[in-house]
C-alpha atoms as a PDB file:
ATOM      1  CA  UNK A   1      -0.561 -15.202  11.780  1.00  0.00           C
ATOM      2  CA  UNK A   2      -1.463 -15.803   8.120  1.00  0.00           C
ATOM      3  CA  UNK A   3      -3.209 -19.201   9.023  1.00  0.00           C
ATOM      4  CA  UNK A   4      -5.146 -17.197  12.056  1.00  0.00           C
ATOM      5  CA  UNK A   5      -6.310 -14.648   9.462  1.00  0.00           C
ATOM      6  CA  UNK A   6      -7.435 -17.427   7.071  1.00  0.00           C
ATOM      7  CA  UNK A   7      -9.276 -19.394   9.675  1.00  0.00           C
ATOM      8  CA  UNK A   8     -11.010 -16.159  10.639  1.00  0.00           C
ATOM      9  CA  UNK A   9     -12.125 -14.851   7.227  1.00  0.00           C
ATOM     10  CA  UNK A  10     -14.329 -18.395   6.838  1.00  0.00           C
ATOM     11  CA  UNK A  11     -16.839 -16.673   9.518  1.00  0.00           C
ATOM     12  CA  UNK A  12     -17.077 -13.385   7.611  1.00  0.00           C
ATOM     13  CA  UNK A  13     -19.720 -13.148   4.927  1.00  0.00           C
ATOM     14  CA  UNK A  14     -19.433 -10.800   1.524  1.00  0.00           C
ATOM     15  CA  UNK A  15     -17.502 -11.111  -1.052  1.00  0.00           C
ATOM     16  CA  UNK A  16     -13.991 -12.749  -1.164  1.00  0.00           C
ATOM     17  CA  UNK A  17     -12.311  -9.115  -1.090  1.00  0.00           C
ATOM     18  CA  UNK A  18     -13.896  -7.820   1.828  1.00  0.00           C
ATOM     19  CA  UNK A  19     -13.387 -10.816   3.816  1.00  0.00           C
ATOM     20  CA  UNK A  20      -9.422 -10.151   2.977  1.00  0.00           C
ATOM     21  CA  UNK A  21     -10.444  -6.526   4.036  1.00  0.00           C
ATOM     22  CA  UNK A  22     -12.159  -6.431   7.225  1.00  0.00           C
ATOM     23  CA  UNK A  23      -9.793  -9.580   8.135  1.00  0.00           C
ATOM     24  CA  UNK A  24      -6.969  -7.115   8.266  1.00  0.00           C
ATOM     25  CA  UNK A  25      -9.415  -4.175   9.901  1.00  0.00           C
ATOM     26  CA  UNK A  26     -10.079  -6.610  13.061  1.00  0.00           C
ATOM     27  CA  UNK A  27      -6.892  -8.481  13.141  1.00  0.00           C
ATOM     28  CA  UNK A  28      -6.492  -7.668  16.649  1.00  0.00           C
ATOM     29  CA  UNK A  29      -9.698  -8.316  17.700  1.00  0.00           C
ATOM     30  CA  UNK A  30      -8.510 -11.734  16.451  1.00  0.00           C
ATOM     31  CA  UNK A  31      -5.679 -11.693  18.412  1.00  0.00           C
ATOM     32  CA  UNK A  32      -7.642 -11.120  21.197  1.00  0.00           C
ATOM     33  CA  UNK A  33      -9.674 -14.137  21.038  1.00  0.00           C
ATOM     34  CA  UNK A  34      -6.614 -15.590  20.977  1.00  0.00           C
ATOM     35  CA  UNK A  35      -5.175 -14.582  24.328  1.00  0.00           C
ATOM     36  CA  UNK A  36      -1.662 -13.478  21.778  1.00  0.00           C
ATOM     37  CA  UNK A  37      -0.220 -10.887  23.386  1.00  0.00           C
ATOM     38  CA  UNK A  38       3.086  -8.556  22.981  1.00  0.00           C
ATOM     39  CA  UNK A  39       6.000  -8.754  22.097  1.00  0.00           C
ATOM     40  CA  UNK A  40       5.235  -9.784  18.272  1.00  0.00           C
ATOM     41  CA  UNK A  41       7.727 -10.925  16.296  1.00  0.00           C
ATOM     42  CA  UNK A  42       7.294 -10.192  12.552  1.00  0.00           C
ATOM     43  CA  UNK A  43       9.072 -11.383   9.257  1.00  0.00           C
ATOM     44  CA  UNK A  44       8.162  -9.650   6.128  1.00  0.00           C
ATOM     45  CA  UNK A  45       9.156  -9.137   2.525  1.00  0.00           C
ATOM     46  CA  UNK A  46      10.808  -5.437   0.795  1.00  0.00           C
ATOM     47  CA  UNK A  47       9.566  -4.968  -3.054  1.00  0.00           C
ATOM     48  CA  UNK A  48      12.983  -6.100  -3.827  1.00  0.00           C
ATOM     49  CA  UNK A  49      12.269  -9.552  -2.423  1.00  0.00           C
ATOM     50  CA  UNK A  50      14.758  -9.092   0.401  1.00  0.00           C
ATOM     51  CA  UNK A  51      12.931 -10.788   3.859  1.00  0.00           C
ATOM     52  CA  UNK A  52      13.084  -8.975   7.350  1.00  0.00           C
ATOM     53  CA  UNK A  53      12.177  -9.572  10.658  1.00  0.00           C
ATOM     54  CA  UNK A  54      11.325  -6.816  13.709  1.00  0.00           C
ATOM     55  CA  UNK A  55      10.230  -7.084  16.686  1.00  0.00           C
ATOM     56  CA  UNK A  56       7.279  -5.168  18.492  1.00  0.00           C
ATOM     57  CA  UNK A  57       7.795  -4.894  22.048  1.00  0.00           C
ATOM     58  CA  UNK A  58       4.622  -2.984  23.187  1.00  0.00           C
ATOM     59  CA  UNK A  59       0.977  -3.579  21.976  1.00  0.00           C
ATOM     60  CA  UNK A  60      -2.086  -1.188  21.188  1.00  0.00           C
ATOM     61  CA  UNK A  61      -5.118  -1.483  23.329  1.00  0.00           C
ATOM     62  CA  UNK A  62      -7.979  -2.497  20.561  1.00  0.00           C
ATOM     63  CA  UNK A  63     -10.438   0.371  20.436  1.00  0.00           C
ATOM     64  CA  UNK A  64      -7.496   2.387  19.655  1.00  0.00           C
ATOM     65  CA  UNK A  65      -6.214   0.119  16.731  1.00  0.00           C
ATOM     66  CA  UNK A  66      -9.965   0.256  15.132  1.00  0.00           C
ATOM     67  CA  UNK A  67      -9.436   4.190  15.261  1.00  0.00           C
ATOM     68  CA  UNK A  68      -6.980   3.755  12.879  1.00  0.00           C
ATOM     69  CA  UNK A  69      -8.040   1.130  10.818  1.00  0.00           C
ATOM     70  CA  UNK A  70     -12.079   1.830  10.963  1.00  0.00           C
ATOM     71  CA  UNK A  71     -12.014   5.334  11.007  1.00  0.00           C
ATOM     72  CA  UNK A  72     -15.842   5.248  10.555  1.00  0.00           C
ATOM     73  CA  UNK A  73     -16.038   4.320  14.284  1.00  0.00           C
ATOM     74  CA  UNK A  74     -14.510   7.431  15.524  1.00  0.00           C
ATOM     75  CA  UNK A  75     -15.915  10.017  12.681  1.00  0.00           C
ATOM     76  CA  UNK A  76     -18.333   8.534  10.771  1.00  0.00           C
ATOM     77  CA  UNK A  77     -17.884  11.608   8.359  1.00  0.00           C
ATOM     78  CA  UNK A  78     -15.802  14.402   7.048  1.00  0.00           C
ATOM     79  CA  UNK A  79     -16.456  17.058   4.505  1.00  0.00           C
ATOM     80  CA  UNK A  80     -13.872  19.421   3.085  1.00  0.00           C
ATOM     81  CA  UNK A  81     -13.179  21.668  -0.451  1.00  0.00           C
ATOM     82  CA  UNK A  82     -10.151  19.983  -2.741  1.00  0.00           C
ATOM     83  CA  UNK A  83      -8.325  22.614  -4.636  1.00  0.00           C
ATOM     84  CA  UNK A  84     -11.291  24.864  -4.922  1.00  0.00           C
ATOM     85  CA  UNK A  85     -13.010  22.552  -7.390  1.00  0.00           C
ATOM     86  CA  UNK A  86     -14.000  19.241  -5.719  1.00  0.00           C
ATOM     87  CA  UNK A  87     -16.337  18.818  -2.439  1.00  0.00           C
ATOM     88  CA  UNK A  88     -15.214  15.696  -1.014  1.00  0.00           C
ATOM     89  CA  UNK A  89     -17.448  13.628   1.238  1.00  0.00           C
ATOM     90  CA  UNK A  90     -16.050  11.289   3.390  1.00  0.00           C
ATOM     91  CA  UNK A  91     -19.178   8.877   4.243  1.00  0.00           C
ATOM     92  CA  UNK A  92     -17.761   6.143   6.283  1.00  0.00           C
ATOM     93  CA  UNK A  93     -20.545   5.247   8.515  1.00  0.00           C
ATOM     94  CA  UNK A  94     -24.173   4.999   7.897  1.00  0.00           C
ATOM     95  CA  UNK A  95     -24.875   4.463  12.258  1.00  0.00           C
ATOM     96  CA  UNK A  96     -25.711   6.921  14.849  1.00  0.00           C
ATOM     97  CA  UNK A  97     -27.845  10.257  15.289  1.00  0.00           C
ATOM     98  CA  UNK A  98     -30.109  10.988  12.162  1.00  0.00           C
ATOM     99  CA  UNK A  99     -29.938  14.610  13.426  1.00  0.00           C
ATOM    100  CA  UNK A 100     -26.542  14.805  13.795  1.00  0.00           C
ATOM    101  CA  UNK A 101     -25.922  14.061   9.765  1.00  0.00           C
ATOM    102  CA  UNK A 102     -28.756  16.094   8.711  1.00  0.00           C
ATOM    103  CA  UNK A 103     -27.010  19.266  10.422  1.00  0.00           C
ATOM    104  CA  UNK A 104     -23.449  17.772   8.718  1.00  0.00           C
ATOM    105  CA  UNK A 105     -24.840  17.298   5.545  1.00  0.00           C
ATOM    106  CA  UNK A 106     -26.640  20.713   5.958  1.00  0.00           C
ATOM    107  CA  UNK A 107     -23.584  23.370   6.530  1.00  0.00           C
ATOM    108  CA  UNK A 108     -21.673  21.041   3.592  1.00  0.00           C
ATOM    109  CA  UNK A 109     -23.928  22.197   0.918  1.00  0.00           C
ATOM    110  CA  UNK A 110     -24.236  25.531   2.741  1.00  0.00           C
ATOM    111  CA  UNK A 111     -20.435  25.594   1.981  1.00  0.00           C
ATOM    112  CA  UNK A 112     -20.848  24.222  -1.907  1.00  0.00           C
ATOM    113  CA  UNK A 113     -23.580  27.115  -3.036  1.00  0.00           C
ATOM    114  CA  UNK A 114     -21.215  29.423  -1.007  1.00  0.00           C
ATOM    115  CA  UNK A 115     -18.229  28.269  -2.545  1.00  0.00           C
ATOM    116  CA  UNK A 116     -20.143  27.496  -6.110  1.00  0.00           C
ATOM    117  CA  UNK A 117     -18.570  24.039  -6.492  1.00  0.00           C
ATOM    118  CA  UNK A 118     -19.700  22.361  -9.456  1.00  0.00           C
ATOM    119  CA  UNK A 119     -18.547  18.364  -8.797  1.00  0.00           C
ATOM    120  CA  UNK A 120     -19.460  16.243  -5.628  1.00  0.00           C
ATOM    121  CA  UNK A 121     -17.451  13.124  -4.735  1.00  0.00           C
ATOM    122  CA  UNK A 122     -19.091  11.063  -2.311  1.00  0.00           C
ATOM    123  CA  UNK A 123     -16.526   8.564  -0.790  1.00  0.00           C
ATOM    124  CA  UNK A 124     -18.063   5.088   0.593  1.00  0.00           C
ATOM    125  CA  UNK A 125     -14.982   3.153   0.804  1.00  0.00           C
ATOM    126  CA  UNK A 126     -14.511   2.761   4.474  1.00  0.00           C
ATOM    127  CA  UNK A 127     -17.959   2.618   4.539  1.00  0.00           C
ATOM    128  CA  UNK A 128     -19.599  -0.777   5.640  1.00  0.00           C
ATOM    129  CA  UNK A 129     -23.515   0.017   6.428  1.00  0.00           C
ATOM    130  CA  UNK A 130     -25.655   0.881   8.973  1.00  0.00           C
ATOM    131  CA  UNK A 131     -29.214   1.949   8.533  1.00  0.00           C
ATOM    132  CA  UNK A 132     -29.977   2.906   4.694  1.00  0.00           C
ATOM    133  CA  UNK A 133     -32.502   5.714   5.534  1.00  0.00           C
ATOM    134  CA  UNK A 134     -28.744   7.685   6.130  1.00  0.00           C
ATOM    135  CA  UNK A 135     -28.294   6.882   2.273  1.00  0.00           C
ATOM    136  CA  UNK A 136     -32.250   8.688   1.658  1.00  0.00           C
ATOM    137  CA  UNK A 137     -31.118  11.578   3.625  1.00  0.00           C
ATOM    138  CA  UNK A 138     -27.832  12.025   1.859  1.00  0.00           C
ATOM    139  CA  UNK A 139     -29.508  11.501  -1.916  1.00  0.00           C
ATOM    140  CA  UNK A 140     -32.167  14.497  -0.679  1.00  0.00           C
ATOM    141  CA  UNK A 141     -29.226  16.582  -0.717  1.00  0.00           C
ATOM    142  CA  UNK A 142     -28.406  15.432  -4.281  1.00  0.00           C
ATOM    143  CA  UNK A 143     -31.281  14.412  -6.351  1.00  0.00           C
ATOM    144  CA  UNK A 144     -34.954  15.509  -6.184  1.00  0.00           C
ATOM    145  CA  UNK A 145     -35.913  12.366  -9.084  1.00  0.00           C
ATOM    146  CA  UNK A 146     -37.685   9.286  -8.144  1.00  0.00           C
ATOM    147  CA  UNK A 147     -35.314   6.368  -7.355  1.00  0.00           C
ATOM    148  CA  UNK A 148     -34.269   3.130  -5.067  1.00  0.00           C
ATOM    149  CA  UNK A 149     -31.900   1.579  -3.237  1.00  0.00           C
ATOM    150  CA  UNK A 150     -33.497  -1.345  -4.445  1.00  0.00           C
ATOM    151  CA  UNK A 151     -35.418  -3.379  -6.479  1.00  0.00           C
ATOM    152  CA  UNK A 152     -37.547  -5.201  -3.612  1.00  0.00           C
ATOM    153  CA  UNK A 153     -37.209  -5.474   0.173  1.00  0.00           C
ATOM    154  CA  UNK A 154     -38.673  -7.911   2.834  1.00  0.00           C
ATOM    155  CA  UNK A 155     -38.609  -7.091   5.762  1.00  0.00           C
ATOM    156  CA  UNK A 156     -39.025  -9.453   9.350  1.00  0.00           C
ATOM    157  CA  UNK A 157     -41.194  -7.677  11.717  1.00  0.00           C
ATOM    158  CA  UNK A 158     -39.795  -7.773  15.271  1.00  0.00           C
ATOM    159  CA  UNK A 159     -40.082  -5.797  18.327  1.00  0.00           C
ATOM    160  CA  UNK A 160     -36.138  -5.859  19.026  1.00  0.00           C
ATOM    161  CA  UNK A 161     -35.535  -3.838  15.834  1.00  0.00           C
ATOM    162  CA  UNK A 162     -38.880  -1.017  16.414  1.00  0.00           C
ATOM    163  CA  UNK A 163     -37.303  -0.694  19.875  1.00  0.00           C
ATOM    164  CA  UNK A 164     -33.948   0.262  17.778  1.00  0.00           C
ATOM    165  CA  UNK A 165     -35.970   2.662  15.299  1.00  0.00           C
ATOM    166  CA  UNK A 166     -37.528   4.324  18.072  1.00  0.00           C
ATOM    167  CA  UNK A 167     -34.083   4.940  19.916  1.00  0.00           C
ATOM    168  CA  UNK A 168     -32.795   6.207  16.660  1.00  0.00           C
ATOM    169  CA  UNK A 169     -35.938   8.781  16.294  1.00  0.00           C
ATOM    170  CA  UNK A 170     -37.047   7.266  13.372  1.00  0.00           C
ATOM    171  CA  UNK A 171     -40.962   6.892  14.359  1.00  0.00           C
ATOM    172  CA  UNK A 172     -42.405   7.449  11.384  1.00  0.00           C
ATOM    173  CA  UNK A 173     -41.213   4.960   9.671  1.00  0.00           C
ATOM    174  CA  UNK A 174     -43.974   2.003   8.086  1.00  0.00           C
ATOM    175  CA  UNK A 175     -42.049  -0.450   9.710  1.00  0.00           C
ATOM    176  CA  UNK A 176     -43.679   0.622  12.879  1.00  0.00           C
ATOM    177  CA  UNK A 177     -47.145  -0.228  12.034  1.00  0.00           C
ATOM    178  CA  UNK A 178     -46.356  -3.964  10.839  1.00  0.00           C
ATOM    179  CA  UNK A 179     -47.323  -6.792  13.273  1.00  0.00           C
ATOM    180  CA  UNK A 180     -44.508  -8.543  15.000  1.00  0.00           C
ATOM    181  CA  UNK A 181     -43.354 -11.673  13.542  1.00  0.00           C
ATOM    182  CA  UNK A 182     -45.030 -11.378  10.318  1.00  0.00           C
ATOM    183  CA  UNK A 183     -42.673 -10.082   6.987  1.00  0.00           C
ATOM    184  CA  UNK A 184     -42.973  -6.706   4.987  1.00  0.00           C
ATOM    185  CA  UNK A 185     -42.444  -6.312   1.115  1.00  0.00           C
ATOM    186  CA  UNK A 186     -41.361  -3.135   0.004  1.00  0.00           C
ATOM    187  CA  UNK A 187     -40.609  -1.797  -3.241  1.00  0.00           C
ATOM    188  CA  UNK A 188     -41.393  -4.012  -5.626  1.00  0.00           C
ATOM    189  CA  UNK A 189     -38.909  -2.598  -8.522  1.00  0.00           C
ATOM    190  CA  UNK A 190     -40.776   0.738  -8.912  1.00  0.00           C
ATOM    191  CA  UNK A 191     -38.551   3.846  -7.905  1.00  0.00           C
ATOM    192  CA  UNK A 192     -40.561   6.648  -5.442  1.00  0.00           C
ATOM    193  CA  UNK A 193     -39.568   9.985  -4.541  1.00  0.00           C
ATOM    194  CA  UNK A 194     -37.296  10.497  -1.526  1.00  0.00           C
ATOM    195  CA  UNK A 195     -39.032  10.900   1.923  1.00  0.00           C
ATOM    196  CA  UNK A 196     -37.395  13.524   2.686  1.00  0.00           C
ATOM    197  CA  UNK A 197     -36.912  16.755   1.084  1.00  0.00           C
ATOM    198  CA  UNK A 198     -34.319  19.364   0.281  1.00  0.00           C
ATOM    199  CA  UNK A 199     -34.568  22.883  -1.800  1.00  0.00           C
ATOM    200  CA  UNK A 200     -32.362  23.090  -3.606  1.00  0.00           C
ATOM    201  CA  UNK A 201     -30.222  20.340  -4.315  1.00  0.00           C
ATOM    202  CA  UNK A 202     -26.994  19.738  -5.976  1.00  0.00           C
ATOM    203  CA  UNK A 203     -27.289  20.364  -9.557  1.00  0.00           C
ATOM    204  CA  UNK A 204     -23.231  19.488 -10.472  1.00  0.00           C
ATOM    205  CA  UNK A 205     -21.771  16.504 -11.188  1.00  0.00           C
ATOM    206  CA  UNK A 206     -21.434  13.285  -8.703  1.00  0.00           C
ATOM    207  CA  UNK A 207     -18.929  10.791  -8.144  1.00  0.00           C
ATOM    208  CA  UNK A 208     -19.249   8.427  -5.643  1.00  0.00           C
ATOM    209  CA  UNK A 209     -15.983   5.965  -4.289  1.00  0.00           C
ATOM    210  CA  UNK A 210     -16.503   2.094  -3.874  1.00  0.00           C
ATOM    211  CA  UNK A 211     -14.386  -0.406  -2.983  1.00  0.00           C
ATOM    212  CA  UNK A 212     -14.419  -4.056  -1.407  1.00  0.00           C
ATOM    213  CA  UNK A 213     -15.147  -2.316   2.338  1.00  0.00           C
ATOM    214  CA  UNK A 214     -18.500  -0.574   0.546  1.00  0.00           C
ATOM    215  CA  UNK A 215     -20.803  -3.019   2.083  1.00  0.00           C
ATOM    216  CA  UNK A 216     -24.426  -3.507   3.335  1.00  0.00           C
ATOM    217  CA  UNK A 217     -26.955  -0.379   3.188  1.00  0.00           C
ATOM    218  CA  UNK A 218     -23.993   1.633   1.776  1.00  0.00           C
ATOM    219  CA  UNK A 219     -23.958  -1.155  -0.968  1.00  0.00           C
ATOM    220  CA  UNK A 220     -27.458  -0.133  -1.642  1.00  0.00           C
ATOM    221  CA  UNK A 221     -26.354   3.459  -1.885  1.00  0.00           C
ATOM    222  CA  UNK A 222     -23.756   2.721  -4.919  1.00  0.00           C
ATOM    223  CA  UNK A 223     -26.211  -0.024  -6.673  1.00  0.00           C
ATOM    224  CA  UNK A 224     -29.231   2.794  -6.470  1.00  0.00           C
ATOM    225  CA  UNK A 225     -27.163   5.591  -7.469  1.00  0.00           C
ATOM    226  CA  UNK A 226     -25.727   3.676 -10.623  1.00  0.00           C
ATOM    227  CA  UNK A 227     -28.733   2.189 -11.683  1.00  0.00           C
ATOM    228  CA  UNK A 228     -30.500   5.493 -11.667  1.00  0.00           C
ATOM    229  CA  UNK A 229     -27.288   7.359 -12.853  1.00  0.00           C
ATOM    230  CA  UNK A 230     -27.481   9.789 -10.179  1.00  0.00           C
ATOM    231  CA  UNK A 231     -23.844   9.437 -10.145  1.00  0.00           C
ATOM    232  CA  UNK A 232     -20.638   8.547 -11.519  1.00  0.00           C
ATOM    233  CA  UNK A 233     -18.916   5.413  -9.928  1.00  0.00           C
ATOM    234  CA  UNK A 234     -15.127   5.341  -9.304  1.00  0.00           C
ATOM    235  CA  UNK A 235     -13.333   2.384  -7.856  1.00  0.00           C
ATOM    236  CA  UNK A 236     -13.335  -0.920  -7.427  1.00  0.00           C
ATOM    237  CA  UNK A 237     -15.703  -3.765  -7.120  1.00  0.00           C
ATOM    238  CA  UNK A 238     -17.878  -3.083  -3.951  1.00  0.00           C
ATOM    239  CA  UNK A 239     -17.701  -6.014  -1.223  1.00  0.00           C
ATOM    240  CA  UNK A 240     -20.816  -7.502  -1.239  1.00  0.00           C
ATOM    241  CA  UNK A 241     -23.672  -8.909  -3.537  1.00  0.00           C
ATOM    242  CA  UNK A 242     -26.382  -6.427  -4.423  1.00  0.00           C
ATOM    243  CA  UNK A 243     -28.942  -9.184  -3.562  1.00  0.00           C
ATOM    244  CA  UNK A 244     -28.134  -9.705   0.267  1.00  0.00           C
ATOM    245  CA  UNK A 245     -29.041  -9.314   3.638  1.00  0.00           C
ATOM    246  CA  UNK A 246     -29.299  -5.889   5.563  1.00  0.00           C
ATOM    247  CA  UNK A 247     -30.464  -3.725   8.627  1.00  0.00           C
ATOM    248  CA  UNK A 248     -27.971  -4.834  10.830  1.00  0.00           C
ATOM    249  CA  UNK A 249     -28.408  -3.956  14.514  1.00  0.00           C
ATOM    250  CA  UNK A 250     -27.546  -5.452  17.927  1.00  0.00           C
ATOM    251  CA  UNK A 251     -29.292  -6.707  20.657  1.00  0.00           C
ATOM    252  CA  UNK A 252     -28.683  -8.309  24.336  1.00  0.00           C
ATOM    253  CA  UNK A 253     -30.047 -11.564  25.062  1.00  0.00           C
ATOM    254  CA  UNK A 254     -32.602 -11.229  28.329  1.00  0.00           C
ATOM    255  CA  UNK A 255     -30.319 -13.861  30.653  1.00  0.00           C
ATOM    256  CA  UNK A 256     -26.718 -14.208  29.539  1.00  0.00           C
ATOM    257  CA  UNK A 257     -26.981 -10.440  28.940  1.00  0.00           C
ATOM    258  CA  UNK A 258     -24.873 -11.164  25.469  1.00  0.00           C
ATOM    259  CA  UNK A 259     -24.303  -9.234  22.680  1.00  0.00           C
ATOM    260  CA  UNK A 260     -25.694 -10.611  19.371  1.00  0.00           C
ATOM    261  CA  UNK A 261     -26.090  -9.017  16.133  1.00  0.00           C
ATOM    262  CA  UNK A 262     -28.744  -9.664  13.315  1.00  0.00           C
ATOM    263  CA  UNK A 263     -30.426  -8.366   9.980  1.00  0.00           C
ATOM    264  CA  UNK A 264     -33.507  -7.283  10.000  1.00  0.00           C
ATOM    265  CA  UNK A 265     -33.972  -7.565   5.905  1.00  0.00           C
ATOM    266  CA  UNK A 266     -33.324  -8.989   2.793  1.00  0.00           C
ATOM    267  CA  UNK A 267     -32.732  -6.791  -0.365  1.00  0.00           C
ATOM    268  CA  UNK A 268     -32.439  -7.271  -3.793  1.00  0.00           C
ATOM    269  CA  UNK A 269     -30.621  -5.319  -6.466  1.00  0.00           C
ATOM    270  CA  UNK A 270     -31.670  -2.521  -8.460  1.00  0.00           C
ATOM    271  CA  UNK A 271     -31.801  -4.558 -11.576  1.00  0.00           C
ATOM    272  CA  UNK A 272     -34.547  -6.463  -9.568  1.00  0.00           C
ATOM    273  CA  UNK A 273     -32.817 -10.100 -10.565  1.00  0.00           C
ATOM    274  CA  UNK A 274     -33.492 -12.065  -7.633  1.00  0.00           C
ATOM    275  CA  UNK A 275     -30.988 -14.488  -9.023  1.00  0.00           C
ATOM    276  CA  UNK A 276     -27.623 -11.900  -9.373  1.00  0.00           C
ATOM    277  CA  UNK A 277     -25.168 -13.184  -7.310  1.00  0.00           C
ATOM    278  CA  UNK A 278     -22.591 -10.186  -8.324  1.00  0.00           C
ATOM    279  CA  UNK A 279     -21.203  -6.625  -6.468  1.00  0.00           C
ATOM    280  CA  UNK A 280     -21.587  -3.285  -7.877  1.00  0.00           C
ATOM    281  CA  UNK A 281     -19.079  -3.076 -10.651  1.00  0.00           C
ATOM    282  CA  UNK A 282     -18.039   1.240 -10.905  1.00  0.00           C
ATOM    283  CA  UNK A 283     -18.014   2.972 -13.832  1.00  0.00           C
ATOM    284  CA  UNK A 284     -15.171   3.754 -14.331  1.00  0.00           C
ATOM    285  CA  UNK A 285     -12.464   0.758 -12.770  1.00  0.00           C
ATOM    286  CA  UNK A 286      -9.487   1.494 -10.547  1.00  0.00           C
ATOM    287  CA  UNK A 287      -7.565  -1.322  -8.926  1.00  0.00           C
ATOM    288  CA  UNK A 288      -4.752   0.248  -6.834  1.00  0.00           C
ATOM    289  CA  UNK A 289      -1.816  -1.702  -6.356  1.00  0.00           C
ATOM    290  CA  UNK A 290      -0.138  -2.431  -3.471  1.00  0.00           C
ATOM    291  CA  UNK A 291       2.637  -0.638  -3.956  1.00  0.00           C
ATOM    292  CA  UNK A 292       0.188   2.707  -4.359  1.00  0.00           C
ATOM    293  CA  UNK A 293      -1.851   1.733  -1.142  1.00  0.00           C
ATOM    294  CA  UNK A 294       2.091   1.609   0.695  1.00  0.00           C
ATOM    295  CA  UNK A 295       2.911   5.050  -0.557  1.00  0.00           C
ATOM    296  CA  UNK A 296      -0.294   6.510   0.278  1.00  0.00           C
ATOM    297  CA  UNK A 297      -1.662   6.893  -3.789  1.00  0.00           C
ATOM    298  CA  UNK A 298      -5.347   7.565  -4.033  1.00  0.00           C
ATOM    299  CA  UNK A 299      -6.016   6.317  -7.847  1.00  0.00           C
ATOM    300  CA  UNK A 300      -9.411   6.818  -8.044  1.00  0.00           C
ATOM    301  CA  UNK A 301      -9.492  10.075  -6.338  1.00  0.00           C
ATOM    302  CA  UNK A 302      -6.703  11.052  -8.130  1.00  0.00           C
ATOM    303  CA  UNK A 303      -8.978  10.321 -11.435  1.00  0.00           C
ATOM    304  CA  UNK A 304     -11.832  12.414 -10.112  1.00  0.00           C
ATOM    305  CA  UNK A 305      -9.124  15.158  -9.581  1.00  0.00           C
ATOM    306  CA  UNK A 306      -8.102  14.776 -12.936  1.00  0.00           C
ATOM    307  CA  UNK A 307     -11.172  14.838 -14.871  1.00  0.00           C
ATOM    308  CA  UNK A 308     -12.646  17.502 -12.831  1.00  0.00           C
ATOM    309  CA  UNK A 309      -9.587  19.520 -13.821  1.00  0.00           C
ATOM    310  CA  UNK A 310      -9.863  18.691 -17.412  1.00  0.00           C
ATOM    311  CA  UNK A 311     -13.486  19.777 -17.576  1.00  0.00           C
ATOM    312  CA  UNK A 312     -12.847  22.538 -16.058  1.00  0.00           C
ATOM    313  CA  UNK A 313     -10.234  24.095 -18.787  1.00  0.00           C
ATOM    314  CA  UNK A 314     -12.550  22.807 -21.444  1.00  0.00           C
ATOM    315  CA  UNK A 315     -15.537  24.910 -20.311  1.00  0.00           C
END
């Protein structure tokens, strides 16, 4: 099974810790591809070095294993008050109905001016991407300063991915006016207000959560909101380099009817190095251990909890 992960992970692109990620998060799809089927037989190794084997009889069917291990699929967000001093924002997926997360996002501050919360963490570790105009609706919520995801964009102009915008109800966007085939700059390393627009917005303190899963548009998210210090970064390393490819959506080929999947864009970093060939590195570094990950530890949250306390008493 180890050498089947390994051969795997050489056809998945980001950084080396996301590949050992989202290796594990699709394992079974692997095992699919496979044909390798139930009963599994499995050897592993306690903390104390001792080695033991089980045996797994029955299987899981695969939608319901990526439940579990890419929770984004299934709720692509969750929002709840920690302790009466933290809102916590579970931002796992950055895919699906714009509406839907403006009306999410909408009752959660109407529950953080109700509940006068002062600190925000925004959590974008099981988050892998999706369409960044998610990340400009969030930030409206958050900041009303000029910023950017990033430093420069270019954009290829297709009809496949207008047909997606249009699906997705996002017709006003510029990308709709630009000639098929041709490529779109954007940006050009000058930070603009937000598009869209909130009154009020959060005035307390941010954190935001990365880690080697944070990947694609949400990537942009944690690059913009460091480089403009909109926020406080907490975590580790995220999984992929700010200067990368992005917009991912899929499409079906007109005669074999198959699935593909492609980027629409190519972004690069904040900083606006076209040559940075490095992830966004938090503020504030937490690597959990294995052991904590086993026993259910949260580090970094546990940080936020911690310093958000602390601030708290000294005020």
């Amino acid at each position: 099974m180890v050498k089947l992960s390994h051969q795997k992970k050489k056809n998945i692109g980001g950084t080396s810790q996301f590949r050992d990620v989202i290796s594990l998060k699709l394992f079974s799809y692997f095992l699919y591809l496979e044909n390798i089927t139930a009963p599994f037989s499995v050897r592993y190794k306690l903390p104390e070095g001792d080695i033991k084997e089980i045996t797994i009889n029955e299987g899981m069917k695969f939608r319901d294993f990526l439940a579990l291990s890419m929770p984004g699929i299934a709720k692509p967000y969750d929002f709840k008050i920690i302790n009466h001093k933290l809102a916590y924002l579970d931002f796992r997926s950055m895919s699906g109905n714009m509406d839907d997360f403006d009306k999410f996002l909408s009752e959660a501050f109407v529950t953080i001016r109700k509940e006068d919360i002062k600190n925000l963490a925004v959590d974008l570790r099981n988050n892998s991407g999706g369409n960044s105009i998610f990340g400009d609706l969030l930030l409206s919520y958050i900041t009303d300063q000029k910023y950017s995801l990033q430093g420069s964009k270019r954009w290829k102009i297709s009809q496949i991915y207008k047909d997606k915008l249009i699906a997705d109800r996002n017709t006003e966007s510029e990308y709709l006016k630009m000639e098929n085939g041709t490529v779109w700059e954007t940006g050009h390393c000058k930070p603009d207000f937000n598009k869209f627009k909130n009154d009020p917005v959060f005035k307390g303190k941010v954190y935001v959560l990365t880690g080697p899963f944070t990947f694609s548009s949400a990537n942009l998210v944690a690059d913009g909101m460091k480089q403009y210090k909109l926020a406080e970064l907490v975590g580790e390393p995220t999984g992929e380099y700010t200067n990368d490819f992005g917009e991912a959506f899929m499409f079906t080929l007109p005669n074999s009817k198959i699935q593909m999947r492609s980027t629409s864009s190519m972004s690069f970093g904040t900083d606006c190095n076209t040559g940075s060939y490095a992830p966004v590195i938090p503020d504030i570094l937490i690597i959990p251990t294995l052991q904590d990950k086993i026993n259910g530890i949260d580090k970094p949250l546990e940080y936020i909890l911690k310093t958000v306390k602390t601030n708290k008493e000294t005020n």
